[in-house]
Protein backbone atom coordinates (compact mmCIF):
# COMPACT_ATOMS: atom_id res chain seq x y z
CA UNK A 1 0.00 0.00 0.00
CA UNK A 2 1.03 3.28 -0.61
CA UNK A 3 0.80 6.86 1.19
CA UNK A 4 -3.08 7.00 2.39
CA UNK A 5 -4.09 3.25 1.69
CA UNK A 6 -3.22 4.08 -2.07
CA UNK A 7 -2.11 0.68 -3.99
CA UNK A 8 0.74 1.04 -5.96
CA UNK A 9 2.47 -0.56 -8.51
CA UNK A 10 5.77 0.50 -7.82
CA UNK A 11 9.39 -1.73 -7.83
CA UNK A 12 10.25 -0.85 -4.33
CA UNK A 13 12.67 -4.23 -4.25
CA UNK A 14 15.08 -5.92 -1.32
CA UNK A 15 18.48 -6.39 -2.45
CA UNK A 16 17.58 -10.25 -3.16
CA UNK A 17 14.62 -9.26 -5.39
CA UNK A 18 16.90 -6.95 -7.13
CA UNK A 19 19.08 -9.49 -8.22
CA UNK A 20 16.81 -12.03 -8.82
CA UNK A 21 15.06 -9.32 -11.31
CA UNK A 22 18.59 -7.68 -12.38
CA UNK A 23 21.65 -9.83 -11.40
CA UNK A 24 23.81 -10.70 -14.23
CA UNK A 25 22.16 -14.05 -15.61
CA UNK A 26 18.71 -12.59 -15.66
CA UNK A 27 19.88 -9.80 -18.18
CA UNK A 28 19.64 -11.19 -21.37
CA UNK A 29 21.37 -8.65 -22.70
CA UNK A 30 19.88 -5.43 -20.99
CA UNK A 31 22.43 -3.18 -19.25
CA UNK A 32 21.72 -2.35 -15.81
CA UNK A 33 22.71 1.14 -14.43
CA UNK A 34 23.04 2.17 -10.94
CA UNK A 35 22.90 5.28 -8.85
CA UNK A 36 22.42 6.15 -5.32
CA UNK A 37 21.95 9.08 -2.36
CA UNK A 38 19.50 10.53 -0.09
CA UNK A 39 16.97 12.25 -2.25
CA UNK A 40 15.23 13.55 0.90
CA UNK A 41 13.99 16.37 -1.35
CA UNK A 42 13.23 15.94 -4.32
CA UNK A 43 14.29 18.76 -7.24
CA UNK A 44 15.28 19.15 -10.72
CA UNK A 45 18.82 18.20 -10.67
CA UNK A 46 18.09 14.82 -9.04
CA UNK A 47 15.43 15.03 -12.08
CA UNK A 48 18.26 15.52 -14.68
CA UNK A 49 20.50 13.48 -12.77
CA UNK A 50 18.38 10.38 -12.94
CA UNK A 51 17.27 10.39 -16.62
CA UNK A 52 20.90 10.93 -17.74
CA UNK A 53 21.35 7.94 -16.19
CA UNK A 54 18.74 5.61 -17.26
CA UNK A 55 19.83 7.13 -20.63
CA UNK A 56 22.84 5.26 -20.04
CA UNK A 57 21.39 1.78 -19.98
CA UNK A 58 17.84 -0.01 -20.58
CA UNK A 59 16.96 -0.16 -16.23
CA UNK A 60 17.80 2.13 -14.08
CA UNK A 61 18.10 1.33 -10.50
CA UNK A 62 18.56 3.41 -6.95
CA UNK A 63 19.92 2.62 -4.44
CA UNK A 64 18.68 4.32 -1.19
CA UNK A 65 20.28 5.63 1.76
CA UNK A 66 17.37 4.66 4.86
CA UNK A 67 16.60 7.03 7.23
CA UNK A 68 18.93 5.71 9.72
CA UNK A 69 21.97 6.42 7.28
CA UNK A 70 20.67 10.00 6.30
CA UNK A 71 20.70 10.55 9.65
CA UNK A 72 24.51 9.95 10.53
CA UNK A 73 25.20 11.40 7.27
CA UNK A 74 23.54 14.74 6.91
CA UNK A 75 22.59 15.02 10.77
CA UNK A 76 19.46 16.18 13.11
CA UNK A 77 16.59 16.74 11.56
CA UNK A 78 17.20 14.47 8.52
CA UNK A 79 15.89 13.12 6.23
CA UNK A 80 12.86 15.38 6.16
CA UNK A 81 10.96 12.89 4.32
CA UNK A 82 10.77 9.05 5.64
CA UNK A 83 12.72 6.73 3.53
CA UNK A 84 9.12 4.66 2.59
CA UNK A 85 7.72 7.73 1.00
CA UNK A 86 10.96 8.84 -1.27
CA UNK A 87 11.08 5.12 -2.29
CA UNK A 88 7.96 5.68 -3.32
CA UNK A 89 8.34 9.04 -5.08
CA UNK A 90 11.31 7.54 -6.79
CA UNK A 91 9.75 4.43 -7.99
CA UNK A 92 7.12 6.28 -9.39
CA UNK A 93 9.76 8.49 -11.95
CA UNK A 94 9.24 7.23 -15.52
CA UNK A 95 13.36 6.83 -15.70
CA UNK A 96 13.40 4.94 -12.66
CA UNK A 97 12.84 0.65 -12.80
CA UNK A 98 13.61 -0.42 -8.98
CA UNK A 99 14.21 1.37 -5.67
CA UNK A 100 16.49 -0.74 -3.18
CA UNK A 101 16.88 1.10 0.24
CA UNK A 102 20.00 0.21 2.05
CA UNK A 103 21.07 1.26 5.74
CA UNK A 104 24.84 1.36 5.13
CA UNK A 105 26.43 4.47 5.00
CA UNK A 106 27.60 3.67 1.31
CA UNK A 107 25.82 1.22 -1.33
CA UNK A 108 28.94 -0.65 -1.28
CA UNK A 109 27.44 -4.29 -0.47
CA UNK A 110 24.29 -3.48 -3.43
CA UNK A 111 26.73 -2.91 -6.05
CA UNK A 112 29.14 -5.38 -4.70
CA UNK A 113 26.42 -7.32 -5.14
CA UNK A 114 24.22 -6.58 -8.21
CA UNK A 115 27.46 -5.74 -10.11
CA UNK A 116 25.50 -3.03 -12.50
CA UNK A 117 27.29 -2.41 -16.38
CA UNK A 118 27.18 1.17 -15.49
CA UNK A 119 27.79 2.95 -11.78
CA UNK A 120 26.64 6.30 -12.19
CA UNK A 121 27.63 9.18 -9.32
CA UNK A 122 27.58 13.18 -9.85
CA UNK A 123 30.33 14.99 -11.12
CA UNK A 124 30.76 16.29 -7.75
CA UNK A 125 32.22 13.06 -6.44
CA UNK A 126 35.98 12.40 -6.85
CA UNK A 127 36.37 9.53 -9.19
CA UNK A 128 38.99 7.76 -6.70
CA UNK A 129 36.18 7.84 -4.27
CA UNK A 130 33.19 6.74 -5.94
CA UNK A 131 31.96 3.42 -4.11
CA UNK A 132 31.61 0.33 -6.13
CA UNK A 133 33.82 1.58 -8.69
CA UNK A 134 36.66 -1.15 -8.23
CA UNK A 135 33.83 -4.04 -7.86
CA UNK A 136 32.34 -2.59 -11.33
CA UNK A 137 34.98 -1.77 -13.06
CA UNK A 138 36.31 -6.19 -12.09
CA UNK A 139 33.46 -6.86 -13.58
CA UNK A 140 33.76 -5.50 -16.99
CA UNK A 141 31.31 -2.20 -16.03
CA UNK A 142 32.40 1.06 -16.30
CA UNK A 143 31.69 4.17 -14.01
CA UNK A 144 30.15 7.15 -15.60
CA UNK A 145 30.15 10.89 -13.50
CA UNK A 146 27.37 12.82 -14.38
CA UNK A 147 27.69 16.97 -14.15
CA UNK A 148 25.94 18.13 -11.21
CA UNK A 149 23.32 20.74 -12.65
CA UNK A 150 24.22 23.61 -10.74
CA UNK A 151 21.80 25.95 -8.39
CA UNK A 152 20.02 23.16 -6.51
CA UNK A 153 20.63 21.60 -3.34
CA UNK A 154 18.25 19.76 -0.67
CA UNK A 155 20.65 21.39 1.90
CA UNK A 156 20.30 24.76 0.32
CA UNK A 157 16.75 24.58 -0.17
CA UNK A 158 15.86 23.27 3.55
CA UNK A 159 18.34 26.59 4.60
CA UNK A 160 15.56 28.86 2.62
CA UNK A 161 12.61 27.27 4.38
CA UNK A 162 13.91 27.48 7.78
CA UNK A 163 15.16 31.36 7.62
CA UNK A 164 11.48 31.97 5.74
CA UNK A 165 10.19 30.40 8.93
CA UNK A 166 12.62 32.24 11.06
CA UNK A 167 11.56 35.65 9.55
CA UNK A 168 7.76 34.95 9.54
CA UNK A 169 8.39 34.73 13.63
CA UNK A 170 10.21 37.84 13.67
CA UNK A 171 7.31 40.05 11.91
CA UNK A 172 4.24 37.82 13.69
């Protein structure tokens, strides 16, 4: 079921589903991409982001962070929204064929483990520190770093909301 009751349709998978759906035998041929983060906000560059990606293959899946590992990476007071609901905002992107949340700090076990053709990470990631690369890369994949479109950030945008909330205290 989805928010309010709603039943959806959407590939919200375990790791094990996702490889039994996308591990290497079951392919026939497709190539499997893979991308991960937070997404606790969703905004046009994760938009751009993700369909650059599932440009790069024929499935496109994401692997994301839980609230538990939001939470020791981007602190108090994150995520914003619970990690159920931005599977399910995910899953429900046309670009986007599975959702697998994961409570490690990095997605290193999921790729490890679903060995995509192509890892996909923004630009704004160091290539000698992209996770999964070496695993990948073993495997005959390759690791693609996408430009981060500039002028948007979750971060940034939860800063705007809390000074608007900050000034609409100061003039009530």
């Amino acid at each position: 079921m989805g928010i309010h009751g709603v039943p959806l349709n959407l590939e919200i998978l375990t790791l094990e589903q996702a490889i039994l759906r996308f591990g290497r035998e079951k392919r026939n041929g497709r190539q499997v991409v893979f991308t991960n983060g937070c997404f606790d906000l969703l905004h046009p560059g994760h938009i751009g982001s993700l369909e650059q990606a599932r440009g790069l293959g024929d499935a496109l899946i994401v692997g994301l962070n839980s609230d538990a590992s939001v939470r020791q990476l981007k602190g108090a007071g994150r995520p914003v929204v619970p990690e159920r609901e931005r599977a399910e905002i995910l899953a429900a992107l046309e670009c986007v064929d599975a959702v697998v949340i994961f409570d490690d700090l990095t997605p290193q076990e999921v790729i490890a483990r679903l060995l995509p053709d192509v890892l996909v990470k923004g630009g704004d990631w160091p290539g000698d520190q992209i996770v999964g690369r070496e695993e990948v890369e073993a495997a005959g994949g390759r690791v693609v770093s996408i430009p981060v479109v500039p002028g948007y950030s979750t971060t940034a945008i939860l800063g705007k909301i809390r000074e608007g909330a900050r000034a609409s205290r100061v003039e009530a």
